[in-house]
N, C-alpha and C. Protein backbone atom coordinates (compact mmCIF):
# COMPACT_ATOMS: atom_id res chain seq x y z
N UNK A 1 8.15 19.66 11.69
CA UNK A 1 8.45 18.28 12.03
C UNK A 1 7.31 17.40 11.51
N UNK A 2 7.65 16.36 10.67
CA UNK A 2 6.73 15.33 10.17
C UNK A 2 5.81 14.84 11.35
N UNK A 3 4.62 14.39 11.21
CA UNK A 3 3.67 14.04 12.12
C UNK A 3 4.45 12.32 12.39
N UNK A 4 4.36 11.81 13.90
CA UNK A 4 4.37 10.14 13.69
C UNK A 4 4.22 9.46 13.12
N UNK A 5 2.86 9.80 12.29
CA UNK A 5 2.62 8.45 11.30
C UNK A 5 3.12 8.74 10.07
N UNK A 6 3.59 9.62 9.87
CA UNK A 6 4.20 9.89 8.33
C UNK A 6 5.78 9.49 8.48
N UNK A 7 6.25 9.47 9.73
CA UNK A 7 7.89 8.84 10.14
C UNK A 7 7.77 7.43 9.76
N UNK A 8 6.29 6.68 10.74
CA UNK A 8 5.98 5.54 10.47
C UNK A 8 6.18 5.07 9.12
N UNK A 9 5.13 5.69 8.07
CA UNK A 9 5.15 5.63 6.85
C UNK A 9 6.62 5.66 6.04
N UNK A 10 7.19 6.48 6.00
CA UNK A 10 8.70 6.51 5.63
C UNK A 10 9.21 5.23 6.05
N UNK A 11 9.56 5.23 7.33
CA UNK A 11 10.53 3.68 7.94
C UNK A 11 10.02 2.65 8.01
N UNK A 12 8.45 2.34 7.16
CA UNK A 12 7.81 1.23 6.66
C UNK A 12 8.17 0.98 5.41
N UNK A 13 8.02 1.62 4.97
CA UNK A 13 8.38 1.53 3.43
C UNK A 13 10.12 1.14 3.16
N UNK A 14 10.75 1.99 3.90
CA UNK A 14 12.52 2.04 3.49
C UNK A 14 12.49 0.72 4.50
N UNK A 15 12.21 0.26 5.74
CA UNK A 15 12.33 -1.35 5.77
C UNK A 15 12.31 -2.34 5.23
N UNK A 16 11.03 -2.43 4.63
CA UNK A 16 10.51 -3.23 3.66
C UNK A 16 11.51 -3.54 2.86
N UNK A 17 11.54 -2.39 1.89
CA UNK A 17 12.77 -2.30 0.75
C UNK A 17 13.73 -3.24 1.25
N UNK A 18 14.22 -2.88 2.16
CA UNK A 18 15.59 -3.60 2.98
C UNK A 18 15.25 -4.86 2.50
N UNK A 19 14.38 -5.42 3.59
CA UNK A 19 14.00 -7.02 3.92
C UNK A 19 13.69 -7.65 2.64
N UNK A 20 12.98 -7.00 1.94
CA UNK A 20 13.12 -7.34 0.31
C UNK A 20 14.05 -7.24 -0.56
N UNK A 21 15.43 -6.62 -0.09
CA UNK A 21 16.45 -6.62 -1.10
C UNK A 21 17.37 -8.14 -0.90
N UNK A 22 16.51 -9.18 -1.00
CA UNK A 22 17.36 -10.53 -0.36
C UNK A 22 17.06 -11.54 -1.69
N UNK A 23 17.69 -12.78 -1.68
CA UNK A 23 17.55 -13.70 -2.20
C UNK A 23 16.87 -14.75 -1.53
N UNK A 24 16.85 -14.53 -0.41
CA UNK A 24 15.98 -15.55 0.41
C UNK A 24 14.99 -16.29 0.48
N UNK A 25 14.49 -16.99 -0.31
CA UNK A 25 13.47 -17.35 -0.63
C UNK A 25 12.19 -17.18 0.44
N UNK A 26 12.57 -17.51 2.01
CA UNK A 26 11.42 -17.96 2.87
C UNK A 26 11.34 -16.37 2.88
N UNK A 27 11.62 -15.43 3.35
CA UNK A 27 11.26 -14.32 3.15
C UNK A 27 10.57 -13.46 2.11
N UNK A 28 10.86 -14.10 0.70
CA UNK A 28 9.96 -13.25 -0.18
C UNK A 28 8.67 -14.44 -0.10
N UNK A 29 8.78 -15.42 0.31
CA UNK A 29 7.48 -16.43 0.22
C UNK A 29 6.22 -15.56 1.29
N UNK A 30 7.25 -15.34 2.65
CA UNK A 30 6.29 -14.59 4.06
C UNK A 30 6.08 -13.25 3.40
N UNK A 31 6.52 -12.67 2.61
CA UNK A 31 5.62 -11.29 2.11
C UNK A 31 4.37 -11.66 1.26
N UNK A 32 4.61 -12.27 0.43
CA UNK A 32 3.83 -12.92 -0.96
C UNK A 32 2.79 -13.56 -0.14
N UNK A 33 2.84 -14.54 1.07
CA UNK A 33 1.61 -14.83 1.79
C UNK A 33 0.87 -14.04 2.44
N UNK A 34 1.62 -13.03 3.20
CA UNK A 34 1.16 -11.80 3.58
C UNK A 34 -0.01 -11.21 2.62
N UNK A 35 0.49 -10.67 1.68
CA UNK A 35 -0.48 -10.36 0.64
C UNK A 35 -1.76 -11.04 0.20
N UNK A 36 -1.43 -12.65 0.16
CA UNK A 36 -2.65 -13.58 -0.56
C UNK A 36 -3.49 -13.58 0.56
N UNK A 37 -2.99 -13.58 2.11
CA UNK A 37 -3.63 -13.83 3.43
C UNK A 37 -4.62 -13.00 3.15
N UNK A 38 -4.25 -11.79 3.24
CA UNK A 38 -5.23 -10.24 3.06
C UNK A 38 -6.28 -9.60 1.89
N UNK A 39 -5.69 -10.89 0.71
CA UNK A 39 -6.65 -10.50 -0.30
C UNK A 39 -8.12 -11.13 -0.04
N UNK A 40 -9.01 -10.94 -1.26
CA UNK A 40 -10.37 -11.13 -0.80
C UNK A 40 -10.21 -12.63 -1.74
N UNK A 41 -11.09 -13.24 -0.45
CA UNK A 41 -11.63 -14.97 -0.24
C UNK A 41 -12.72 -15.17 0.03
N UNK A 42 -12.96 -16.47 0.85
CA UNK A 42 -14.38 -16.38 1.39
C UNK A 42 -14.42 -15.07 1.78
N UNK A 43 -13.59 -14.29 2.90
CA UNK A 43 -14.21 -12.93 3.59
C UNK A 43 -13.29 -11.86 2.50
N UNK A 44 -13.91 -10.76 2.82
CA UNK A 44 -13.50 -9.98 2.04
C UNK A 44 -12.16 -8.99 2.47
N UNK A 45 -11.65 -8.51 1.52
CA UNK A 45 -10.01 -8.11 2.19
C UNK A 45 -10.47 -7.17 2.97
N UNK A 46 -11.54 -6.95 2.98
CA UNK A 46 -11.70 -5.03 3.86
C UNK A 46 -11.93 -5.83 5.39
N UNK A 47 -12.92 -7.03 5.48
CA UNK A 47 -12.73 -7.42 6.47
C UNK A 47 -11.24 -8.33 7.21
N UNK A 48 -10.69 -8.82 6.48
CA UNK A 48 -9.36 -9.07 6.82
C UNK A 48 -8.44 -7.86 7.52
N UNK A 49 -8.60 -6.84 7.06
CA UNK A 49 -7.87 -5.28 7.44
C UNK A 49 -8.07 -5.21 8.94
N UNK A 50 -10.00 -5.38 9.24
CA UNK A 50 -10.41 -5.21 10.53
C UNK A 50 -9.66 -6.64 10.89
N UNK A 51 -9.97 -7.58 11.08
CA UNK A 51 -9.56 -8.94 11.81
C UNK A 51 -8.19 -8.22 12.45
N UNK A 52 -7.09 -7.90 11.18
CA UNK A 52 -5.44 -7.34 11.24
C UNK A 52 -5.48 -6.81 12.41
N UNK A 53 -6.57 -5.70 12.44
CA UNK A 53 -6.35 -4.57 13.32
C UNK A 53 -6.15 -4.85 14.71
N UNK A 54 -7.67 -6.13 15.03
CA UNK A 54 -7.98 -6.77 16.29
C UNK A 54 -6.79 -7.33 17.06
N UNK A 55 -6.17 -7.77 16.17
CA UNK A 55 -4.79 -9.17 16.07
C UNK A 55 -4.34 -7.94 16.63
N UNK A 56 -3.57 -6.85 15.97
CA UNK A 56 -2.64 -6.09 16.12
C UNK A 56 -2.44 -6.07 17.68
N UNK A 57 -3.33 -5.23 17.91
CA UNK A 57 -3.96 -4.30 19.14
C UNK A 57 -4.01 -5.80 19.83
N UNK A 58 -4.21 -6.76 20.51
CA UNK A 58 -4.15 -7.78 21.18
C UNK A 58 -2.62 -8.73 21.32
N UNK A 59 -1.86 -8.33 20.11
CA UNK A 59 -0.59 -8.40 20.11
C UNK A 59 0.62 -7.46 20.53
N UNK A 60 -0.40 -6.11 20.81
CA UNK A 60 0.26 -5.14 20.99
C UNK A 60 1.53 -4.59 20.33
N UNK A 61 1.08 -4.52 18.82
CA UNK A 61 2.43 -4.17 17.75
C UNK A 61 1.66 -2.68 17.58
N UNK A 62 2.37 -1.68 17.51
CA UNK A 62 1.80 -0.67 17.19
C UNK A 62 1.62 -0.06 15.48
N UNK A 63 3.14 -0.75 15.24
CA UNK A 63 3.53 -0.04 13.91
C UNK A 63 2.53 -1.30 12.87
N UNK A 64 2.00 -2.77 13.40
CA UNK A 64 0.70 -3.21 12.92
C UNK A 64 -0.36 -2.74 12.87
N UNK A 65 -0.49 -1.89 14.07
CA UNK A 65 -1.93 -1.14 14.22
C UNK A 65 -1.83 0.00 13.23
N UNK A 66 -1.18 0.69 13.45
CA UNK A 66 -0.88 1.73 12.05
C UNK A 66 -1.13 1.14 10.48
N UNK A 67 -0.75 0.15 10.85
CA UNK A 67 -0.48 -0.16 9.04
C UNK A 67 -1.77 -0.54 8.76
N UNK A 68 -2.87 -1.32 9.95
CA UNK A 68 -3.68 -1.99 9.44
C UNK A 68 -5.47 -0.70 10.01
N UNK A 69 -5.34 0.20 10.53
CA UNK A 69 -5.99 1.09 10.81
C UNK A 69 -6.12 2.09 9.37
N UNK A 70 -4.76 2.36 8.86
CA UNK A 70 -4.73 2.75 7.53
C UNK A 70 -5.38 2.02 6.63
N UNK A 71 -5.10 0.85 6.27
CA UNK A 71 -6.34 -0.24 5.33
C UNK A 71 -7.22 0.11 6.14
N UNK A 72 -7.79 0.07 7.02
CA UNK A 72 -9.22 0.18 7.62
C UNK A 72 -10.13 1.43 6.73
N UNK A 73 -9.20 2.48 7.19
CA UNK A 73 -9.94 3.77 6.63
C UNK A 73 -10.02 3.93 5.54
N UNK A 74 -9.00 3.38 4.30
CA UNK A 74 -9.11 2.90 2.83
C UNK A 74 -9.94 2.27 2.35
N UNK A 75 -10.18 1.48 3.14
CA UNK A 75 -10.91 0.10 3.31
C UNK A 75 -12.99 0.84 2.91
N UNK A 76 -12.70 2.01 3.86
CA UNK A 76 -13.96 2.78 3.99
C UNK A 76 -14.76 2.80 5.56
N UNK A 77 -13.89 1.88 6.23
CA UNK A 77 -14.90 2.23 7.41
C UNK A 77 -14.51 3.29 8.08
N UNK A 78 -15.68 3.59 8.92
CA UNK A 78 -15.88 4.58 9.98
C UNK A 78 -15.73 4.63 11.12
N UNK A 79 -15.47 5.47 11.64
CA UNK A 79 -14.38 5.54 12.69
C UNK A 79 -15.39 4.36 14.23
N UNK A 80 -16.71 4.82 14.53
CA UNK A 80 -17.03 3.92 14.84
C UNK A 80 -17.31 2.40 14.59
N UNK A 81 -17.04 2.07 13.76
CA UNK A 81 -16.78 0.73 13.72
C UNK A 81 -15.08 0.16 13.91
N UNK A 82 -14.45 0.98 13.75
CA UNK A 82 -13.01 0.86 13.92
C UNK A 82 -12.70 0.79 15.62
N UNK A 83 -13.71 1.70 16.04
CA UNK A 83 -13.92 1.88 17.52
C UNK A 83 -14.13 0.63 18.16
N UNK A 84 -15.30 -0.01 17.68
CA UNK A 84 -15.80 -1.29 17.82
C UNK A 84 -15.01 -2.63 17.85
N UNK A 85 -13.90 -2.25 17.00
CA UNK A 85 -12.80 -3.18 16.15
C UNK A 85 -12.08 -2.96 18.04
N UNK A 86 -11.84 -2.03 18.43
CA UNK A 86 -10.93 -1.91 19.20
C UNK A 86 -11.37 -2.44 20.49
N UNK A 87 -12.79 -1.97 20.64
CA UNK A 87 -13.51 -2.59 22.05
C UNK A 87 -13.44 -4.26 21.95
N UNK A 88 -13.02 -5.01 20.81
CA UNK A 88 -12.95 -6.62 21.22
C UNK A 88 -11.75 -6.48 21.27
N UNK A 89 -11.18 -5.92 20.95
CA UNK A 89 -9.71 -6.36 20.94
C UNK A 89 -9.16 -5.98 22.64
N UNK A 90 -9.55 -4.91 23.36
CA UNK A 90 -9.76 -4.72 24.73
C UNK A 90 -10.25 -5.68 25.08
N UNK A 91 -11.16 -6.32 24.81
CA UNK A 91 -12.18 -7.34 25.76
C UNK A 91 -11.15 -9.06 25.88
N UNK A 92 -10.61 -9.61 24.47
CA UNK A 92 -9.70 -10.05 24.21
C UNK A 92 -8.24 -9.97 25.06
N UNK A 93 -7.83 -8.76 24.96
CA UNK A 93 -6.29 -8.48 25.33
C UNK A 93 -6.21 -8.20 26.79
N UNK A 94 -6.94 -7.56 27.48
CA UNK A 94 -7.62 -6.95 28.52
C UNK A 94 -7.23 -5.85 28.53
N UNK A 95 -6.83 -5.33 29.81
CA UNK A 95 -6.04 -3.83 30.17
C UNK A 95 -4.70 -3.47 29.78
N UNK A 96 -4.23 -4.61 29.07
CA UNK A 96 -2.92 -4.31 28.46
C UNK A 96 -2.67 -3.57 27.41
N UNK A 97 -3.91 -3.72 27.13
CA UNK A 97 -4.16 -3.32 25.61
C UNK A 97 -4.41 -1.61 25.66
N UNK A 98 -4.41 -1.92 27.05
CA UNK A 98 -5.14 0.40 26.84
C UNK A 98 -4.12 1.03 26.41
N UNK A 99 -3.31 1.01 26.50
CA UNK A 99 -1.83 1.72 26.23
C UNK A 99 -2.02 1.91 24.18
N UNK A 100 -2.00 0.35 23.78
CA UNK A 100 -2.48 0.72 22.65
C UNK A 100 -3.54 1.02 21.93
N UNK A 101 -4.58 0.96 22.58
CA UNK A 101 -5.99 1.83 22.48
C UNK A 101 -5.85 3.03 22.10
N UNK A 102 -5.09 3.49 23.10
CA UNK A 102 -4.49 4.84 22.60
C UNK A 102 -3.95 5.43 21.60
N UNK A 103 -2.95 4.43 21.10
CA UNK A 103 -2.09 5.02 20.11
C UNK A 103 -2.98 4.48 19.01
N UNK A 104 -3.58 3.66 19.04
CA UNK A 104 -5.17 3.50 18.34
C UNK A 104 -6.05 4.79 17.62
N UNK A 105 -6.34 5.30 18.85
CA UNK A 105 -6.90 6.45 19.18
C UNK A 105 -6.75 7.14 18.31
N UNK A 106 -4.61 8.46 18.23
CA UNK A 106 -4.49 9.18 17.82
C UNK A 106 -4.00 8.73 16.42
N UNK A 107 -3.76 7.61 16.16
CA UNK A 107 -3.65 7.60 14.72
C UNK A 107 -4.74 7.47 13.67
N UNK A 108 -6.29 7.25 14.25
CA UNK A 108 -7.16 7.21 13.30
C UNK A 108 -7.09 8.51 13.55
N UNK A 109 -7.63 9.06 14.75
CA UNK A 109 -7.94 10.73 14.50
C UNK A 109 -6.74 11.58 13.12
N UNK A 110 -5.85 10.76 13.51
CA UNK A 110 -4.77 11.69 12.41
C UNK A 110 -5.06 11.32 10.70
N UNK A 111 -5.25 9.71 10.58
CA UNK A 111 -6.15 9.35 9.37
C UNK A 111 -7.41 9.95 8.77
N UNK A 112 -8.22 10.17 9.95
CA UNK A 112 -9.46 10.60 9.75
C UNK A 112 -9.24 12.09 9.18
N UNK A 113 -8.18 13.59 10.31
CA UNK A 113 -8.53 14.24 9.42
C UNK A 113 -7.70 14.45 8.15
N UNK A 114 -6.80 13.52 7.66
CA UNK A 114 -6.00 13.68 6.81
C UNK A 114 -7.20 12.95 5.14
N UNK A 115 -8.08 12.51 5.50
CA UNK A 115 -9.17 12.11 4.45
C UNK A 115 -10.52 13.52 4.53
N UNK A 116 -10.65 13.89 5.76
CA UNK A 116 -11.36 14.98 5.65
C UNK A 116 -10.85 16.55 4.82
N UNK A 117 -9.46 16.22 4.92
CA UNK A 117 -9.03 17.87 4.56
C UNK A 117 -8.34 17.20 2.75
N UNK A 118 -8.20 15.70 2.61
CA UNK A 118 -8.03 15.35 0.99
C UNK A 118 -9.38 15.06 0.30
């Protein structure tokens, strides 16, 4: 059985596709900003990834936290600072947020050793 985040990965991608198979203009505009939002500006995109993450986890989207925990570790940071990323976003969100702390949690551990064993 595929691990969670690799289901994630799959039904991120084949969504996408979807939502992108449109003519819609405001929709391919909100991807295309998406992208320019995250590229590097004054701050740099690796720090944009972390900001994502904070947002996520305080918004409590999970399948955001995934997406943007993944840039994190691409990104190059380390798991303690990702940690760090998460303790404002607790401090921010409050106790609501533990739930996704968690799923926080096991998806870097699953990132982390999936870069240790590539």
């Amino acid at each position: 059985m595929a691990h969670p985040f690799e289901t994630f990965r799959k039904r991120r991608t084949a969504g996408n596709e979807k939502v992108l198979d449109t003519e819609n203009l405001a929709i391919k505009r909100f991807f295309a900003l998406d992208k320019t939002v995250y590229g590097d500006g004054h701050l740099p995109a690796r720090t944009k990834e972390l900001l994502g993450l904070v947002a996520s986890a305080v918004l409590r989207c999970n399948d955001c936290i995934d997406y943007h925990l993944e840039q994190c570790v691409q990104a190059g940071y380390r798991r303690e600072e990702i940690e760090e990323a998460i303790g404002v976003a607790l401090m921010v969100g409050g106790s609501i947020v533990i739930p996704h702390a968690r799923h926080a949690a096991e998806s870097l551990e699953y990132l982390l050793a999936g870069q240790e064993a590539g």
